[in-house]
C-alpha atoms as a PDB file:
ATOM      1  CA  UNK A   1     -13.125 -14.099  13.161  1.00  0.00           C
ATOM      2  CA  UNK A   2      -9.809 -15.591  11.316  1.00  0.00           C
ATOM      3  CA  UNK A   3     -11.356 -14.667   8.067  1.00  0.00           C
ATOM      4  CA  UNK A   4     -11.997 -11.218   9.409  1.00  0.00           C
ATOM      5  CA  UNK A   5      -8.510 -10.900  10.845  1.00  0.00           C
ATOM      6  CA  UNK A   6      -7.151 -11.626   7.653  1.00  0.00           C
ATOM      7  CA  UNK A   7      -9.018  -9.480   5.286  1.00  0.00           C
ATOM      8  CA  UNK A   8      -8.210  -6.539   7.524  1.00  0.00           C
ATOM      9  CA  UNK A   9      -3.688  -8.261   7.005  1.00  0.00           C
ATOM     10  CA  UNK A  10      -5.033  -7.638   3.707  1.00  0.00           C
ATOM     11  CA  UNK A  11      -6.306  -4.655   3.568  1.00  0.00           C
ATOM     12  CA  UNK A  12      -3.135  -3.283   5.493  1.00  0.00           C
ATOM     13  CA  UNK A  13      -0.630  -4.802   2.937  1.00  0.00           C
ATOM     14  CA  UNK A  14      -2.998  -3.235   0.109  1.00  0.00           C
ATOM     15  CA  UNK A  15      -2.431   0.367   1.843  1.00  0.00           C
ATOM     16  CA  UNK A  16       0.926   0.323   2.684  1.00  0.00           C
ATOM     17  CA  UNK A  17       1.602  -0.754  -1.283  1.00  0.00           C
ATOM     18  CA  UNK A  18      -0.573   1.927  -2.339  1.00  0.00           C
ATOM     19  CA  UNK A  19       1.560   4.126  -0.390  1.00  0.00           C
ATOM     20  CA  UNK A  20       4.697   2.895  -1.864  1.00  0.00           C
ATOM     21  CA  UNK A  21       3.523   2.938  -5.194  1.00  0.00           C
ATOM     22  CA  UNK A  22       2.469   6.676  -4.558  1.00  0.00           C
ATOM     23  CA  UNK A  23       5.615   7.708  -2.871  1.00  0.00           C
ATOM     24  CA  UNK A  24       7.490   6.206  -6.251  1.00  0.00           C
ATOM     25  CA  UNK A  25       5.522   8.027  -8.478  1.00  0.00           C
ATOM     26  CA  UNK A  26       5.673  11.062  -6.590  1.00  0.00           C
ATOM     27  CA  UNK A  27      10.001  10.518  -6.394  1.00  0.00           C
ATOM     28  CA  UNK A  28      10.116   9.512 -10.159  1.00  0.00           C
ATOM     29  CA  UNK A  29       7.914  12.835 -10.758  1.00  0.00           C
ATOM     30  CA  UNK A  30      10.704  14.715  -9.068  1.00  0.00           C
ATOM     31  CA  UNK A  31      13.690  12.737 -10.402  1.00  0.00           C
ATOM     32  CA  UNK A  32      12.468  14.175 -14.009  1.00  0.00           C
END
């Protein structure tokens, strides 16, 4: 159950970075 608890921490930190990492692309697209 911990280890389960933790891979879905995981997974949530892995989305919101995707996110991030698309929403600076996506500004750095617009910035040129």
């Amino acid at each position: 159950m911990f280890l389960r608890c933790e891979q879905l921490q995981a997974q949530m930190v892995y989305g919101a970075f995707k996110d991030l990492a698309n929403k600076s692309a996506r500004d750095i697209q617009e910035d040129i």
